[in-house]
C-alpha atoms as a PDB file:
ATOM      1  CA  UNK A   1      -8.178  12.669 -13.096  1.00  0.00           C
ATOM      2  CA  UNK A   2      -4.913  10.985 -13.892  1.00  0.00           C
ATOM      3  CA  UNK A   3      -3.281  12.976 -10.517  1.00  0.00           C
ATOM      4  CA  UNK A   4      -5.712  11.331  -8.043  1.00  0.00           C
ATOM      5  CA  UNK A   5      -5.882   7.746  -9.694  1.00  0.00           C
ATOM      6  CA  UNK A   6      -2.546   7.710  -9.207  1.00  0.00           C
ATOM      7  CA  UNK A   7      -2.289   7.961  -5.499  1.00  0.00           C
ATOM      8  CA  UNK A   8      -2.668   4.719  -3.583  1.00  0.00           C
ATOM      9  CA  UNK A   9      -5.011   4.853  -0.607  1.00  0.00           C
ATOM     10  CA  UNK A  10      -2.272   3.296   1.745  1.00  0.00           C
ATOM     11  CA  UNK A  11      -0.204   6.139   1.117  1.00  0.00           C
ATOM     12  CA  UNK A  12      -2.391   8.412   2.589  1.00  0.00           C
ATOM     13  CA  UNK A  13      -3.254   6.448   5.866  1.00  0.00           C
ATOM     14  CA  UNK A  14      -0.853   7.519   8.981  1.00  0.00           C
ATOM     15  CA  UNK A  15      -0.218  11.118  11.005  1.00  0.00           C
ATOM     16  CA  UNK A  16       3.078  12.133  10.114  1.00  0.00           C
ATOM     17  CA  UNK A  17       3.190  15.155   8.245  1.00  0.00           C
ATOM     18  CA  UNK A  18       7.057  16.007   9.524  1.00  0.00           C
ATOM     19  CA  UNK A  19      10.202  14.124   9.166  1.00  0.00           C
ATOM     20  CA  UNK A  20      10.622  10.604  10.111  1.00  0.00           C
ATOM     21  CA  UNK A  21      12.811   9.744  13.058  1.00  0.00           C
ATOM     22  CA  UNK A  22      15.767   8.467  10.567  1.00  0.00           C
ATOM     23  CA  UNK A  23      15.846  11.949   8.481  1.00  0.00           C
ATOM     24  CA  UNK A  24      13.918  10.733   5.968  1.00  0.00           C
ATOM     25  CA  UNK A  25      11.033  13.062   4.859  1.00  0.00           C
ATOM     26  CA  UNK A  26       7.689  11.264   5.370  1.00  0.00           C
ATOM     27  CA  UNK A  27       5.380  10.078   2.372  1.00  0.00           C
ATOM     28  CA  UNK A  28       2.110  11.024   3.627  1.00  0.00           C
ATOM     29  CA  UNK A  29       2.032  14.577   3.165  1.00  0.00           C
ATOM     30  CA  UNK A  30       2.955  14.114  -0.225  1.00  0.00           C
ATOM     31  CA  UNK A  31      -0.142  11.604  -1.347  1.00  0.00           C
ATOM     32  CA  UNK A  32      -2.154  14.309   0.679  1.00  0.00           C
ATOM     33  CA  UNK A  33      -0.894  17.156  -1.315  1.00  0.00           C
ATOM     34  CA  UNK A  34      -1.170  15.707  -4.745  1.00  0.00           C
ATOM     35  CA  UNK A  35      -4.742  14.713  -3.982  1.00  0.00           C
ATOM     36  CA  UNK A  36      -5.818  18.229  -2.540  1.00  0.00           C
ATOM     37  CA  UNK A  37      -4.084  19.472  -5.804  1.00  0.00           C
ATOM     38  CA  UNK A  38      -5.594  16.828  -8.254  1.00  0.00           C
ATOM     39  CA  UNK A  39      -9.031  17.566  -6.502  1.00  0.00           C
ATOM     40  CA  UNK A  40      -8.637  21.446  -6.619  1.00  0.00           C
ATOM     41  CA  UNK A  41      -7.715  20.660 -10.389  1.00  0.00           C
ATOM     42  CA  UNK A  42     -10.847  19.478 -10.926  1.00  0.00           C
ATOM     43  CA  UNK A  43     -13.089  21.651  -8.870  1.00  0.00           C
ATOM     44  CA  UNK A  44     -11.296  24.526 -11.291  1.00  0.00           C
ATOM     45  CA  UNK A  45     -12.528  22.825 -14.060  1.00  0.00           C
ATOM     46  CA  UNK A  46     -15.997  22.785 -13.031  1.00  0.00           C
ATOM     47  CA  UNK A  47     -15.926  26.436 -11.737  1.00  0.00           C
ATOM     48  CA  UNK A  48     -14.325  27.216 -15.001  1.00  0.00           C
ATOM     49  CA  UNK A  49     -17.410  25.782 -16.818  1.00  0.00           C
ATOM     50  CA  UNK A  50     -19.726  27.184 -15.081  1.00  0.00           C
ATOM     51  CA  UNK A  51     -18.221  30.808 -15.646  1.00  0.00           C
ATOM     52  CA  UNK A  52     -18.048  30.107 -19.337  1.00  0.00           C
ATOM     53  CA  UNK A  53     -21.607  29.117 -19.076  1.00  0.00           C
ATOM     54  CA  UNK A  54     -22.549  31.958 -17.369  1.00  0.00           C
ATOM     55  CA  UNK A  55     -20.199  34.680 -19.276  1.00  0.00           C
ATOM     56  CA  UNK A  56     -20.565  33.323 -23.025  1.00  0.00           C
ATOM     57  CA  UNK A  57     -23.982  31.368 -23.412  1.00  0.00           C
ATOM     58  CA  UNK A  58     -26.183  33.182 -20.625  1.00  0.00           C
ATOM     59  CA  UNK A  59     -25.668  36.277 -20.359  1.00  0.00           C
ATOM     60  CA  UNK A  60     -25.404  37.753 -24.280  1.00  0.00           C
ATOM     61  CA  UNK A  61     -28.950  35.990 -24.968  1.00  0.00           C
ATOM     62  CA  UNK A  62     -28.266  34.382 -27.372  1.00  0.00           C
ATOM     63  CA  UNK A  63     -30.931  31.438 -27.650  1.00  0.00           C
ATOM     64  CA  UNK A  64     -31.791  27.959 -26.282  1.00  0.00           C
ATOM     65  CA  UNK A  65     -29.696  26.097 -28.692  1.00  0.00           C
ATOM     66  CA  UNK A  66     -26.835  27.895 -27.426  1.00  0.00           C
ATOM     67  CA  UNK A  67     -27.823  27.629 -23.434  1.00  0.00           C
ATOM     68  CA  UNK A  68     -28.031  24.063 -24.176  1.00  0.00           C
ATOM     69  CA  UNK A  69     -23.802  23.947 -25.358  1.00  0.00           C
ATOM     70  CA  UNK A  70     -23.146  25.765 -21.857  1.00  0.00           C
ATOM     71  CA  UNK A  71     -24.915  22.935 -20.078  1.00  0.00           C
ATOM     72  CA  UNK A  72     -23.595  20.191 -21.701  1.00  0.00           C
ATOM     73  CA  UNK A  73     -20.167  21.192 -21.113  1.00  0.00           C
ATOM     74  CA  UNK A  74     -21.093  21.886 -16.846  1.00  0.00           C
ATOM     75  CA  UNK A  75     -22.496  18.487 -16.964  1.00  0.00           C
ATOM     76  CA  UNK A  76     -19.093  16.773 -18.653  1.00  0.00           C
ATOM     77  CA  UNK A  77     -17.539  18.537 -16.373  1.00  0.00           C
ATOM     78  CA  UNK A  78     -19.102  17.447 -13.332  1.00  0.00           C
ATOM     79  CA  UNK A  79     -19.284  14.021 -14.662  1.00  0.00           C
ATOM     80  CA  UNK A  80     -15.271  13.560 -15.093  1.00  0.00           C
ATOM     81  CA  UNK A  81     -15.000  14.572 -11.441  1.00  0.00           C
ATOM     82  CA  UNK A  82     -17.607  12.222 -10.029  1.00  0.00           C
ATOM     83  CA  UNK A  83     -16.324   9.224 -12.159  1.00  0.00           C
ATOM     84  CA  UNK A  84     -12.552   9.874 -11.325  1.00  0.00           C
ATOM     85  CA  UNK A  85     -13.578  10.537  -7.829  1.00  0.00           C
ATOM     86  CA  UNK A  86     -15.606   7.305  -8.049  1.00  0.00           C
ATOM     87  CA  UNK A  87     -12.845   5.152  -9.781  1.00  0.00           C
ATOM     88  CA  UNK A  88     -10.509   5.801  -7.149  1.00  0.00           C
ATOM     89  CA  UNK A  89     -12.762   4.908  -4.149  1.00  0.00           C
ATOM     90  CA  UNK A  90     -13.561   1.745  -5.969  1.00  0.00           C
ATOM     91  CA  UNK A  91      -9.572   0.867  -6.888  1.00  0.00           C
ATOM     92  CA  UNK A  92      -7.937   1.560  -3.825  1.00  0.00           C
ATOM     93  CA  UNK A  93     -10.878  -0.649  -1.763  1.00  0.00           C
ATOM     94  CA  UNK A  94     -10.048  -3.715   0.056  1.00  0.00           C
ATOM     95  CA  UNK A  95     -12.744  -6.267  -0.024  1.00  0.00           C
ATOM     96  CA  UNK A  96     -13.014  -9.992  -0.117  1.00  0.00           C
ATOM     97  CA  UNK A  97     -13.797 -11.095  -3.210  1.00  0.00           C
ATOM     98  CA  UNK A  98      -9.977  -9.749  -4.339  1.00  0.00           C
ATOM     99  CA  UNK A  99      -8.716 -12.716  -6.427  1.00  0.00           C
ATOM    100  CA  UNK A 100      -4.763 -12.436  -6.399  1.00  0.00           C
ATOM    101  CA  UNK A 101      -3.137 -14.246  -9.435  1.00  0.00           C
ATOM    102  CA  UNK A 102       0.107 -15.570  -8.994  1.00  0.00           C
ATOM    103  CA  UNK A 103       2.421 -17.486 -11.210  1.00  0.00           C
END
């Protein structure tokens, strides 16, 4: 969550995924890679609680009560990546009611 809110939306826009004409290596792939990784961090989570669903609450039979712990920690799960996912559509969105403060 903290990987992908960090990334600014501007730094992903443009087509250069080589070096810049001045030697310089180019910013874009960067923001692109630390997204795909903070996403793929998060998709491992989820995975990951669905496996531990599966492999320690399903499977053995142990009981409703204890079905219920599995789902409750998919559904966390799921929920982080949808907010953070969320959050950083809605921060890095340019609309017209921004109110810039200056002093």
């Amino acid at each position: 969550m903290f990987i992908i809110n960090c990334i600014d939306k501007q730094a992903l826009r443009g087509d250069s995924f080589t070096f810049s004409s001045d030697g310089s290596t180019s910013v874009v792939w960067r923001a692109r890679l630390f997204l795909f990784i903070g996403f793929a961090f998060m998709a491992g989570g989820v995975a990951g609680s669905i496996s531990l669903m599966c492999i320690k609450y399903i499977i053995p039979e142990y009981g409703d009560p204890f079905t219920f712990w599995g789902i409750c920690n998919v559904v966390q799960n799921v929920s982080i990546m949808a907010s953070a996912a969320l959050l950083w559509i809605t921060q890095n969105t340019e609309t017209e009611h921004d109110y810039n403060f200056t002093i």
